[in-house]
N, C-alpha and C. Protein backbone atom coordinates (compact mmCIF):
# COMPACT_ATOMS: atom_id res chain seq x y z
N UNK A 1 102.59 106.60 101.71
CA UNK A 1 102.44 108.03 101.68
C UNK A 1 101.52 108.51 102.79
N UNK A 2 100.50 107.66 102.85
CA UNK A 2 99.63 108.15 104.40
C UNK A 2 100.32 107.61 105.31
N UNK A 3 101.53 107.66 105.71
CA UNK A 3 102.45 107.36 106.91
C UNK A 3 103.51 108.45 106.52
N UNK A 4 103.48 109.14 106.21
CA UNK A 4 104.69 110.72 106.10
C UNK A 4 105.72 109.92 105.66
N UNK A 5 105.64 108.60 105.00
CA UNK A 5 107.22 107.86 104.27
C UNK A 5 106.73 108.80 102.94
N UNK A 6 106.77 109.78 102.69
CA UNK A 6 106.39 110.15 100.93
C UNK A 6 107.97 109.97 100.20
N UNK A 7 109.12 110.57 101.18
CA UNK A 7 110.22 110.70 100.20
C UNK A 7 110.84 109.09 99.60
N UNK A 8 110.37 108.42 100.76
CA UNK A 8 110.77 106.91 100.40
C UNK A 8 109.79 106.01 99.44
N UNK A 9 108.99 106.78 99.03
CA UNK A 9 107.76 106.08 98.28
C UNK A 9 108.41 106.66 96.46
N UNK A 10 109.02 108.36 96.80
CA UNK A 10 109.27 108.77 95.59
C UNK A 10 110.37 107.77 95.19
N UNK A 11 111.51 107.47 96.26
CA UNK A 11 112.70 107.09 95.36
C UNK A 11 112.46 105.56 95.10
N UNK A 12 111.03 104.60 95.27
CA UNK A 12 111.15 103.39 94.83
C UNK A 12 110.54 103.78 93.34
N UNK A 13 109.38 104.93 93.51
CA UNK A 13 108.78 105.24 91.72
C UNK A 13 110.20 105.91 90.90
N UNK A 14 111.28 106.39 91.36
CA UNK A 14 112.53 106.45 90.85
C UNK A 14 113.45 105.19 90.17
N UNK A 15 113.41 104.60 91.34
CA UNK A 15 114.07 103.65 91.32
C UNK A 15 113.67 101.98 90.17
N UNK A 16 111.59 102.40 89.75
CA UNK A 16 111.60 101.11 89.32
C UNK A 16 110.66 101.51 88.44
N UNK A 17 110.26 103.17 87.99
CA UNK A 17 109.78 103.84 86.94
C UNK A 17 110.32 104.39 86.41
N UNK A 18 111.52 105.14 86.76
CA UNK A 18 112.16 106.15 86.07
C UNK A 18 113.68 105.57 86.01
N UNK A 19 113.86 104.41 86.11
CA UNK A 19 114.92 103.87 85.88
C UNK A 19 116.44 104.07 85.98
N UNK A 20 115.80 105.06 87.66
CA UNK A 20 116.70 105.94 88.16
C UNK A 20 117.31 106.89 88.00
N UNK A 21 116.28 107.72 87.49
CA UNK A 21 115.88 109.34 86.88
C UNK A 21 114.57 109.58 87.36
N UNK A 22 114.79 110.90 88.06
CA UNK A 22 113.37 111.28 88.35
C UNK A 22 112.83 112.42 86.82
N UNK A 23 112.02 111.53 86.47
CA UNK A 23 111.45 111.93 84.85
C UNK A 23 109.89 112.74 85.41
N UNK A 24 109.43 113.19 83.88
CA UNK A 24 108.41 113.77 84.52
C UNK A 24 107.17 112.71 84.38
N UNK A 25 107.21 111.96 84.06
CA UNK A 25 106.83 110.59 84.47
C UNK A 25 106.59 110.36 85.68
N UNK A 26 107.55 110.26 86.45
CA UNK A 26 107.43 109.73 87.53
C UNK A 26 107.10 110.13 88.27
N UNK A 27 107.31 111.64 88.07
CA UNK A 27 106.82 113.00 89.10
C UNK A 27 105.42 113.05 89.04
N UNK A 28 104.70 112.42 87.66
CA UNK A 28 103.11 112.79 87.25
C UNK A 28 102.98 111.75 88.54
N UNK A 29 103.20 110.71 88.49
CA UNK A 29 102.69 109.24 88.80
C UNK A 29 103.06 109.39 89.88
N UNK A 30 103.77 110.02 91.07
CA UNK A 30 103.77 110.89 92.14
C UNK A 30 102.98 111.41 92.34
N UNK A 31 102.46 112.73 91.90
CA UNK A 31 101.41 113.67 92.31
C UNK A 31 100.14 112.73 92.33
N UNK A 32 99.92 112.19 91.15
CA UNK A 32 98.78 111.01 90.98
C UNK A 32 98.35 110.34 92.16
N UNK A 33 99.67 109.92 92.43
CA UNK A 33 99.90 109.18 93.71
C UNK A 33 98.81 109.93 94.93
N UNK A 34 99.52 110.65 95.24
CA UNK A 34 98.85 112.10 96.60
C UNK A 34 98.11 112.45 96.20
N UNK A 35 97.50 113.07 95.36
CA UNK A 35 96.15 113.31 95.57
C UNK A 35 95.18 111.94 95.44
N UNK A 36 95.69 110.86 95.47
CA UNK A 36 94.21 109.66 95.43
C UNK A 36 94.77 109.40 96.70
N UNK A 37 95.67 109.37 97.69
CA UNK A 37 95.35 109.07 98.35
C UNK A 37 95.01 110.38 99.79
N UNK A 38 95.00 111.29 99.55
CA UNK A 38 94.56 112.56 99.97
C UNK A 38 92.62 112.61 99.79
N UNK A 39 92.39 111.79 98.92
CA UNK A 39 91.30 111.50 98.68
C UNK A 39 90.07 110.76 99.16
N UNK A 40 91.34 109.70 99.60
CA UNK A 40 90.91 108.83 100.44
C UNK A 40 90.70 108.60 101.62
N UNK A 41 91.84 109.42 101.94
CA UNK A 41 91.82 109.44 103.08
C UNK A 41 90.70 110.84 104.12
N UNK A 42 90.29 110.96 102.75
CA UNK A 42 89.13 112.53 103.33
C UNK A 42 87.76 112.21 103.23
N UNK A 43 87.66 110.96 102.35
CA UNK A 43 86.80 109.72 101.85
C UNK A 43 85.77 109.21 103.46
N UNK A 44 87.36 108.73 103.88
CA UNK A 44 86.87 107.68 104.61
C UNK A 44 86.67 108.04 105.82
N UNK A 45 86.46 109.62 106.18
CA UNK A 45 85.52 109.43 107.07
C UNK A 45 83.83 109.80 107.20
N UNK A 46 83.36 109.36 105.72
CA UNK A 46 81.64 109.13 105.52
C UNK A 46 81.76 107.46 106.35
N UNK A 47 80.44 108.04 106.43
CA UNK A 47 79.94 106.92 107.41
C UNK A 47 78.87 106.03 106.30
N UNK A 48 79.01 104.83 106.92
CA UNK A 48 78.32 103.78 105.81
C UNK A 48 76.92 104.47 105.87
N UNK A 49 76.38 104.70 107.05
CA UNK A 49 74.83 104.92 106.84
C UNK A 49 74.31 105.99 105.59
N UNK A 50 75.27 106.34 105.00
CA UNK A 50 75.26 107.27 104.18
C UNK A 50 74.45 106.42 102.71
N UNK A 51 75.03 105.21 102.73
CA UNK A 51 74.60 104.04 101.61
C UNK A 51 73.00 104.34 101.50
N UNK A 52 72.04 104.77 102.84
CA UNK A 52 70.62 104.22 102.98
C UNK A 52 70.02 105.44 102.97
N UNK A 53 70.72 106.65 103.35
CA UNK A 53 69.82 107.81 103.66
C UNK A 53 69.29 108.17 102.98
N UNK A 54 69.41 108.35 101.50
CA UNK A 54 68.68 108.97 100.67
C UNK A 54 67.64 107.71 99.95
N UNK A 55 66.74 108.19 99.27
CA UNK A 55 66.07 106.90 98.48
C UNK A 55 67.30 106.13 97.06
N UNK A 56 67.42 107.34 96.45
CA UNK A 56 68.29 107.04 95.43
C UNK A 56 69.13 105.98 95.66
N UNK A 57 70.08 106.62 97.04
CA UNK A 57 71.36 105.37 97.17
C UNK A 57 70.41 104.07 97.53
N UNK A 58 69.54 103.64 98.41
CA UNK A 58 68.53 102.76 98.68
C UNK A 58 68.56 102.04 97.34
N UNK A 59 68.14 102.46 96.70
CA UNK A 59 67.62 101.81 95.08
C UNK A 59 68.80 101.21 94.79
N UNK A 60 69.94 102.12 94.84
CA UNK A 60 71.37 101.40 94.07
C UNK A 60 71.92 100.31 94.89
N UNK A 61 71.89 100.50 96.64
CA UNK A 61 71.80 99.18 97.13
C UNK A 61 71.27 97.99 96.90
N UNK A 62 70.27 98.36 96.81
CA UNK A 62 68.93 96.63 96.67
C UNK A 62 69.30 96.50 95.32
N UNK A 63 69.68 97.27 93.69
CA UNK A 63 69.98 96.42 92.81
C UNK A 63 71.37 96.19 92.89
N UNK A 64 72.51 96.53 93.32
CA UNK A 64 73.75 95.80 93.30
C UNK A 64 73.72 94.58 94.44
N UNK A 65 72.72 94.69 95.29
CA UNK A 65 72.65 93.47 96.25
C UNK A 65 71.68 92.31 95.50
N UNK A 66 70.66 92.75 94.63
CA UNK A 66 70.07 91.70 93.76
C UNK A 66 70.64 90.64 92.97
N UNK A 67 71.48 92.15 92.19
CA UNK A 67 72.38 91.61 91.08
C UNK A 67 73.62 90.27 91.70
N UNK A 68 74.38 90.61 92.76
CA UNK A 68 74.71 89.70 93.48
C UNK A 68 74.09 88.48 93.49
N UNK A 69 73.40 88.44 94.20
CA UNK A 69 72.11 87.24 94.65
C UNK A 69 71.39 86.34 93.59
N UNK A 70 71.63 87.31 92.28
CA UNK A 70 70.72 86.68 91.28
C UNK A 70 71.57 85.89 90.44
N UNK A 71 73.07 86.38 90.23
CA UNK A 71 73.96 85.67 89.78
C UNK A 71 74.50 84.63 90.34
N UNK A 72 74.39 84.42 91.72
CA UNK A 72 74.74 83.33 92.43
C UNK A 72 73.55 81.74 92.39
N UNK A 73 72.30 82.49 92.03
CA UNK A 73 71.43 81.57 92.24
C UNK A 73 71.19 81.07 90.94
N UNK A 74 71.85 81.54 89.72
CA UNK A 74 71.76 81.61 88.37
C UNK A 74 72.84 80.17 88.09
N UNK A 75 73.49 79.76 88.80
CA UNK A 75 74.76 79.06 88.80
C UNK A 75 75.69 79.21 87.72
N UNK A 76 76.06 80.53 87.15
CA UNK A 76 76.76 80.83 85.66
C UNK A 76 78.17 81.45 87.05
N UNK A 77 78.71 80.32 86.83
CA UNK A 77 79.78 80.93 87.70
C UNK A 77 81.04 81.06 86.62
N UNK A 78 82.13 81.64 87.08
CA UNK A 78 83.44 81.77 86.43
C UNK A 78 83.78 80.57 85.17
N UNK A 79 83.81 79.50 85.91
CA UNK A 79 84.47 78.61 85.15
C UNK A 79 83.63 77.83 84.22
N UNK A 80 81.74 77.73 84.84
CA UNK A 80 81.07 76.64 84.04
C UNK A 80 80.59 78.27 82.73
């Protein structure tokens, strides 16, 4: 859909949601569609430094980067 293919994007959610009926199903899960990625694409142009500027985000960095770090050194991995 962020390549202007939208009509070819509708007829595969036709084709393998709506079981080749455009339902209103499929139409939701369409629109759904465009606006997340309308979203994203308006998203992405913040700039990372944005992560540090304030104190707040600062704080939420260093504990999701802790939390990382602390679970790794914890050795409680997936499988043990």
């Amino acid at each position: 859909m962020s390549k202007d293919r939208s009509d070819e994007a509708h007829e595969i959610l036709i084709k393998y949601h709506g079981e080749g009926e455009n339902t209103v199903f499929v139409q939701a899960e369409f629109a759904e569609i465009q606006a997340r990625v309308r979203h994203e694409i308006a998203n992405s142009k913040r700039k990372w430094s944005e992560l540090v500027k304030t104190p707040g985000n600062r704080k939420r960095v260093a504990i999701a980067a802790c939390v990382g770090l602390f679970s790794q050194w914890s050795g409680n991995g997936l499988v043990s």
